[in-house]
N, C-alpha and C. Protein backbone atom coordinates (compact mmCIF):
# COMPACT_ATOMS: atom_id res chain seq x y z
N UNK A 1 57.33 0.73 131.76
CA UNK A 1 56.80 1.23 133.03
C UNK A 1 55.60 0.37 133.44
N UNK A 2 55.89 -0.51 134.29
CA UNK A 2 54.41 -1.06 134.99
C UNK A 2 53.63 -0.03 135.45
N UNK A 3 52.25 -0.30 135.44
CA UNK A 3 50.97 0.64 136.53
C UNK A 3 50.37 -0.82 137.10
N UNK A 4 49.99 -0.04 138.04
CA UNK A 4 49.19 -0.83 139.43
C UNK A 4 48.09 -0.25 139.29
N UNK A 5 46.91 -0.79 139.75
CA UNK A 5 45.75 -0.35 139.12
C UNK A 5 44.71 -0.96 140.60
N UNK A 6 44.78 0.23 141.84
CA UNK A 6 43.85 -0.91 142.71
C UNK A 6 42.58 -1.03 142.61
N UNK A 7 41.51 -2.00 143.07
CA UNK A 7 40.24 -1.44 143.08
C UNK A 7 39.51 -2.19 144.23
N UNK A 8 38.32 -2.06 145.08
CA UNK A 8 37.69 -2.77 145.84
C UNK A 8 37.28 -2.29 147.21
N UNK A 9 38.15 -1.48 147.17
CA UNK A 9 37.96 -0.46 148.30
C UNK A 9 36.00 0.30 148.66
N UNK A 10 35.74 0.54 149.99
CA UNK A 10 34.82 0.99 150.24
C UNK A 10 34.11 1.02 151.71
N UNK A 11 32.90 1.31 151.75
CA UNK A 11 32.21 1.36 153.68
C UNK A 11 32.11 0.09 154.02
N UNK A 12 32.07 -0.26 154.83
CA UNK A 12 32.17 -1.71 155.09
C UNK A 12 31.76 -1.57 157.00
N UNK A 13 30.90 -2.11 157.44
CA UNK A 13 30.53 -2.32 158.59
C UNK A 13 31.75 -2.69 159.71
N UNK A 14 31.92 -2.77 160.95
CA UNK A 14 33.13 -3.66 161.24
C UNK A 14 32.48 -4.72 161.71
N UNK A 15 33.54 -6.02 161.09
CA UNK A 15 33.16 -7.76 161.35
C UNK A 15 32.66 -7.75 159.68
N UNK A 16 32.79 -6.74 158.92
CA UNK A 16 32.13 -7.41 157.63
C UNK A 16 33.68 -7.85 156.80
N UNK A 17 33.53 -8.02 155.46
CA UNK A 17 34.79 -8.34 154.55
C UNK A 17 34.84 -7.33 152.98
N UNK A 18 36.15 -7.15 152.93
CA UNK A 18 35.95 -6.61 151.60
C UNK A 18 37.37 -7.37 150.81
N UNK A 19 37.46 -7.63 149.43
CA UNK A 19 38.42 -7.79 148.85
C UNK A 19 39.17 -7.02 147.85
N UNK A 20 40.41 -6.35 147.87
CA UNK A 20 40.70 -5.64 147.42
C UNK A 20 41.81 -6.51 145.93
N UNK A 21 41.86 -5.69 144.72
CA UNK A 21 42.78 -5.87 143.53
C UNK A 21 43.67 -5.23 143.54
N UNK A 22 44.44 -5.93 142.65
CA UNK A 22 45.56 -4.59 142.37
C UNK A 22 46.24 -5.30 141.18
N UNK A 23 45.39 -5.04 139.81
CA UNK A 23 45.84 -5.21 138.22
C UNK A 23 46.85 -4.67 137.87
N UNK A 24 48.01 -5.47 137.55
CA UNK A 24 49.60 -5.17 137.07
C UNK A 24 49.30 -5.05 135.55
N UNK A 25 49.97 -4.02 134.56
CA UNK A 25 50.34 -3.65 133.53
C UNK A 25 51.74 -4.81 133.10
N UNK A 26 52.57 -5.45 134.19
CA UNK A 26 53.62 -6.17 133.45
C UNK A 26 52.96 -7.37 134.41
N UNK A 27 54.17 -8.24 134.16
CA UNK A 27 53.76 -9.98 134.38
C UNK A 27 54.71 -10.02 135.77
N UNK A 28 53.43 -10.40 136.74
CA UNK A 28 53.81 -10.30 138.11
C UNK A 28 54.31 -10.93 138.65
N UNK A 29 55.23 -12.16 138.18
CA UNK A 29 55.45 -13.42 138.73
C UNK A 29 57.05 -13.17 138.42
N UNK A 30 57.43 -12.07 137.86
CA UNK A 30 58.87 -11.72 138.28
C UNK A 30 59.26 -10.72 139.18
N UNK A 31 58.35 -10.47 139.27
CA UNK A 31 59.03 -9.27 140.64
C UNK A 31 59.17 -10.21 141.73
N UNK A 32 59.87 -9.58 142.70
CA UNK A 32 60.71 -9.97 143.81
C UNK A 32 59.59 -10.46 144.54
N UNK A 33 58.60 -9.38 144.62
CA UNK A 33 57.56 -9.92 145.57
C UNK A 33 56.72 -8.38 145.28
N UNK A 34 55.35 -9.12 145.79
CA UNK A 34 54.29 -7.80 145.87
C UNK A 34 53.52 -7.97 147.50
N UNK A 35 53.57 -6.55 147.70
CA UNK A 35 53.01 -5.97 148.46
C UNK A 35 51.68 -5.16 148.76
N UNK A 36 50.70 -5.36 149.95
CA UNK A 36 49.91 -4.32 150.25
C UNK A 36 50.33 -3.34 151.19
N UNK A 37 50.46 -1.96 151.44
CA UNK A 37 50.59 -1.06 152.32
C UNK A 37 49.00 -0.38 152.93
N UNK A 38 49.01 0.23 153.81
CA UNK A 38 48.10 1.15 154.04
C UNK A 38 48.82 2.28 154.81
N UNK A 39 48.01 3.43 154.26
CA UNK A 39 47.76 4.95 155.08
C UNK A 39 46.79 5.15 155.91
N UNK A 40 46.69 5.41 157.32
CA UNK A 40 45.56 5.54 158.03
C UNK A 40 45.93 7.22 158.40
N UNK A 41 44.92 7.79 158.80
CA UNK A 41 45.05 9.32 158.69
C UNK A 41 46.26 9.46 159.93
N UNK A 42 47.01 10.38 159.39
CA UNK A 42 48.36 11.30 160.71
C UNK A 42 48.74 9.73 160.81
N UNK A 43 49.18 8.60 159.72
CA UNK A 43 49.98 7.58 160.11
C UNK A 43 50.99 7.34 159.00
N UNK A 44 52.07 6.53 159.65
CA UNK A 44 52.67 6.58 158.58
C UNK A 44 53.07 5.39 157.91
N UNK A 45 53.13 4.68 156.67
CA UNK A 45 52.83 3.59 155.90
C UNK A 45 53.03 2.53 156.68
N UNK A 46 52.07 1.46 156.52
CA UNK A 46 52.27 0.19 156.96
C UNK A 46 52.33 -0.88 156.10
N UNK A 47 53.33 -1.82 156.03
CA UNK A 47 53.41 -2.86 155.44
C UNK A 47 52.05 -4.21 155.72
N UNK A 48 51.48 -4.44 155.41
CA UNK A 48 49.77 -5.22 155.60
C UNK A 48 50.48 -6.99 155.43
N UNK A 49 50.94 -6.55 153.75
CA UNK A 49 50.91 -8.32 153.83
C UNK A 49 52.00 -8.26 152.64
N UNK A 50 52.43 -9.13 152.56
CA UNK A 50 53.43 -9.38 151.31
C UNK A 50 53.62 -10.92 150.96
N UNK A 51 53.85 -11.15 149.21
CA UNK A 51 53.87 -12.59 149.04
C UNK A 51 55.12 -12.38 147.63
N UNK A 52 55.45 -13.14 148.07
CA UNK A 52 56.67 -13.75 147.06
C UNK A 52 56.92 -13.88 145.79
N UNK A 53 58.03 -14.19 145.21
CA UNK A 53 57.77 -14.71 143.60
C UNK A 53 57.20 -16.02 144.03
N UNK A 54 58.36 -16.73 145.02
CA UNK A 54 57.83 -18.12 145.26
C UNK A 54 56.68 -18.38 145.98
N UNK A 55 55.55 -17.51 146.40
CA UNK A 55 54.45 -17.35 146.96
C UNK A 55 54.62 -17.89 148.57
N UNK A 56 55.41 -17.25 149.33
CA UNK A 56 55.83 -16.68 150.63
C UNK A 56 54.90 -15.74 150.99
N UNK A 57 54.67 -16.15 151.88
CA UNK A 57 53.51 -14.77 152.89
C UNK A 57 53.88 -14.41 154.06
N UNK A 58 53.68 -12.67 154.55
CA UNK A 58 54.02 -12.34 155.71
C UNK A 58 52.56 -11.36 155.81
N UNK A 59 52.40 -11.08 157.39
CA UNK A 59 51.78 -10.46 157.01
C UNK A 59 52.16 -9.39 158.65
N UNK A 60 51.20 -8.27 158.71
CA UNK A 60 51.45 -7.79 159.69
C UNK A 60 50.75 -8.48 160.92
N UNK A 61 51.52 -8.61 162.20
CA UNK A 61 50.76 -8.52 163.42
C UNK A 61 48.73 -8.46 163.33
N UNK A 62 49.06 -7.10 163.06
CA UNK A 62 47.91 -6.39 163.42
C UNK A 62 46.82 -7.41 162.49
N UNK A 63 46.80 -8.25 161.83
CA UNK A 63 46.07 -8.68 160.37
C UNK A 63 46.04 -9.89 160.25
N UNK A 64 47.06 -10.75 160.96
CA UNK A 64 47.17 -12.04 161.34
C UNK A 64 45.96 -12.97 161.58
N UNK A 65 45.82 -14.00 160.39
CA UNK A 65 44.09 -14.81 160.79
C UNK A 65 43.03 -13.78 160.13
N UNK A 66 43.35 -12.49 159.60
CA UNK A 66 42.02 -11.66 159.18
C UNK A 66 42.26 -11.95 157.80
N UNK A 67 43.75 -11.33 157.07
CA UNK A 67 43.73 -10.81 155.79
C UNK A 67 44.38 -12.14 155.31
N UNK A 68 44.01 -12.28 153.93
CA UNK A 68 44.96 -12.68 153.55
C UNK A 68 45.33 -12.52 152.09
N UNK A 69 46.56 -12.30 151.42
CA UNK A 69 47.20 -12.00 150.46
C UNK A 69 47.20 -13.43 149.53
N UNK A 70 46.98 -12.68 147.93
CA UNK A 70 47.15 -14.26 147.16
C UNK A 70 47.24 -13.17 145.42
N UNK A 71 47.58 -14.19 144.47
CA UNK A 71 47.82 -13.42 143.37
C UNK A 71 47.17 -14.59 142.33
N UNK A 72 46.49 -14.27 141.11
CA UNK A 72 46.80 -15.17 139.66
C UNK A 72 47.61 -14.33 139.09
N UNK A 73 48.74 -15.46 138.91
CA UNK A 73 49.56 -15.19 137.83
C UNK A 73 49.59 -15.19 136.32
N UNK A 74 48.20 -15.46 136.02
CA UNK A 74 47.58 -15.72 134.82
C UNK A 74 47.09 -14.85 134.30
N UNK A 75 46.23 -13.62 135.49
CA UNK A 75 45.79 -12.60 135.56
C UNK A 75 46.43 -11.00 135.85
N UNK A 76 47.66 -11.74 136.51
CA UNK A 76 48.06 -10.80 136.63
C UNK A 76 48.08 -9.60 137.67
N UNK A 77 46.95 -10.29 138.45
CA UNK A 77 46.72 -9.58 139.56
C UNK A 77 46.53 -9.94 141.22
N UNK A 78 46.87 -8.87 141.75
CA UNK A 78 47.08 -9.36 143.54
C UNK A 78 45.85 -9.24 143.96
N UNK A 79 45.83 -10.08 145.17
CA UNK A 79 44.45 -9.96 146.12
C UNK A 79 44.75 -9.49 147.40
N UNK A 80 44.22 -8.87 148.18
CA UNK A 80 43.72 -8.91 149.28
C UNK A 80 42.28 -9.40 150.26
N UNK A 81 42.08 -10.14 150.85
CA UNK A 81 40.98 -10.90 151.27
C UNK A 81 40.67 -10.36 153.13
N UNK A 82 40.17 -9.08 152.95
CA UNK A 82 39.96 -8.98 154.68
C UNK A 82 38.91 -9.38 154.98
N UNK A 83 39.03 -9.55 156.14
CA UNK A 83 37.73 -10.68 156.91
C UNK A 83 37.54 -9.82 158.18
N UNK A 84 36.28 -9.70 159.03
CA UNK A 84 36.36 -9.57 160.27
C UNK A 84 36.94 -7.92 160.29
N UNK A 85 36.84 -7.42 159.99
CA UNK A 85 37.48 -5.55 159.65
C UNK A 85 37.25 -5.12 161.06
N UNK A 86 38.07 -4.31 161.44
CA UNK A 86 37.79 -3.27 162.51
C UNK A 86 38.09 -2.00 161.73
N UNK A 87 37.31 -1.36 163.25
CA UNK A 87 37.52 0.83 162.80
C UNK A 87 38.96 0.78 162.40
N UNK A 88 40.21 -0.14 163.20
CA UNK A 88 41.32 0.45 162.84
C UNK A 88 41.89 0.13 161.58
N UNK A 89 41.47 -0.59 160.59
CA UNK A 89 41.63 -1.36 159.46
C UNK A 89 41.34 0.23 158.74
N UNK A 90 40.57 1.42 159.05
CA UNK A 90 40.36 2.59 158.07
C UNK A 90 41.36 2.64 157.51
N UNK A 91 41.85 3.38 156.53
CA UNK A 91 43.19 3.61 155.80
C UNK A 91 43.15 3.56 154.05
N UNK A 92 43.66 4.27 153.32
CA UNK A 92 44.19 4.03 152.48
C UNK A 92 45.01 2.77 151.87
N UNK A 93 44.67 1.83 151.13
CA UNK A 93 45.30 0.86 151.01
C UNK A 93 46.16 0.52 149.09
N UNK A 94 47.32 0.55 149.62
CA UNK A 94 48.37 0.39 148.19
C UNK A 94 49.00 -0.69 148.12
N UNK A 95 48.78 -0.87 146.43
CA UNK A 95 49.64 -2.03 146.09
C UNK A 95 50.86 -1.80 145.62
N UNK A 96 51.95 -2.16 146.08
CA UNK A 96 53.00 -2.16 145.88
C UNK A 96 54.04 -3.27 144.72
N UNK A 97 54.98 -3.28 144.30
CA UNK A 97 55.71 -4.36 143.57
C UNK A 97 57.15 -4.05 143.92
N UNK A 98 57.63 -5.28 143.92
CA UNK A 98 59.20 -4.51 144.60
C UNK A 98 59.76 -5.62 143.45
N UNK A 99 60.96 -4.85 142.61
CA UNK A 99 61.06 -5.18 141.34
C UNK A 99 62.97 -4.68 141.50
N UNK A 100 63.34 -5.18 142.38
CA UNK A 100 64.61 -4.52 142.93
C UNK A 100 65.23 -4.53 141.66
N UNK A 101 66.29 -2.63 141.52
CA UNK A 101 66.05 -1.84 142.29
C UNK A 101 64.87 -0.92 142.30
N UNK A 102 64.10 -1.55 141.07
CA UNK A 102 63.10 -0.33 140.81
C UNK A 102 61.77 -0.78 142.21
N UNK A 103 61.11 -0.39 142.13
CA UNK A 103 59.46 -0.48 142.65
C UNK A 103 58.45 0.36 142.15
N UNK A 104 56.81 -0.20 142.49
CA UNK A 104 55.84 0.74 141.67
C UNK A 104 55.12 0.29 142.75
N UNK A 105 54.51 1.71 142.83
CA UNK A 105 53.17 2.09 143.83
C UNK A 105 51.73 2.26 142.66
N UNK A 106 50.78 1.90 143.13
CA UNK A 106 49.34 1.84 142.59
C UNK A 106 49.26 3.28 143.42
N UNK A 107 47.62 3.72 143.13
CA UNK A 107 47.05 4.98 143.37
C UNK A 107 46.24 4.47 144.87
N UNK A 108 45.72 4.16 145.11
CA UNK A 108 45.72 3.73 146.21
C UNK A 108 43.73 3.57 146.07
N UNK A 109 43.34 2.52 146.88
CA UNK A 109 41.74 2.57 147.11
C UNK A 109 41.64 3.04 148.41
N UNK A 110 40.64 3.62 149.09
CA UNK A 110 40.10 3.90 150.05
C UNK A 110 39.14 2.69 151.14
N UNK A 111 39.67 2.47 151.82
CA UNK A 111 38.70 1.54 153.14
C UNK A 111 38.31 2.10 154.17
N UNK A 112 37.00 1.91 154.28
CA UNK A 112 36.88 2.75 155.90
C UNK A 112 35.65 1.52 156.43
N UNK A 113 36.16 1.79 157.58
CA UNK A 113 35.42 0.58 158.59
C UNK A 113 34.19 1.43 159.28
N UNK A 114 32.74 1.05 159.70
CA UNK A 114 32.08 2.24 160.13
C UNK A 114 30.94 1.47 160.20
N UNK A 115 30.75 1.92 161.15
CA UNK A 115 29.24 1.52 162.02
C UNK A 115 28.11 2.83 161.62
């Protein structure tokens, strides 16, 4: 059983940066690909950014030029790199692994953007 383990989450001004983790229990460079999601309140999951085995990146619209997704595979663990945050960036943010057919969700860190 892999665990996801996020951490980095917190208040953050908007226009400031925070970087978020997400420490894998197995060796991350075989899964299909890993993912960030977020929960923003009365919303329903959003896909943020995703990167590859072969280190492919997508990311959402909304995040484009702000975030960006990266992993050591040495370490074992994913990044998230937001830059430039807005109020709407608030949300719950999860790391995901898509390990077809299985997948594993982390517990999720908390972000909130706030003046």
């Amino acid at each position: 059983q892999v665990q996801l383990v996020e951490s980095g989450g917190g208040l953050v001004q908007p226009g400031g940066s925070l970087r978020l983790s997400c420490a894998a229990s197995g060796t991350i460079i075989s899964f299909n690909a890993m993912n960030w999601y977020r929960q923003a309140p009365g919303k329903q999951y959003e896909l943020v950014a995703r990167i590859t085995s072969g280190g492919s990146t997508n990311y959402a619209d909304s995040v484009k030029g702000r975030f960006t997704i990266s992993r050591d595979n040495a370490k074992n663990t994913l990044y998230l790199q937001m830059n430039s945050l807005k109020f709407e960036d608030t949300a719950v943010y999860y790391c995901n692994a898509d390990d077809y057919p299985r997948e594993y969700w982390g517990q999720g860190t908390q972000v909130t953007v706030s003046s």
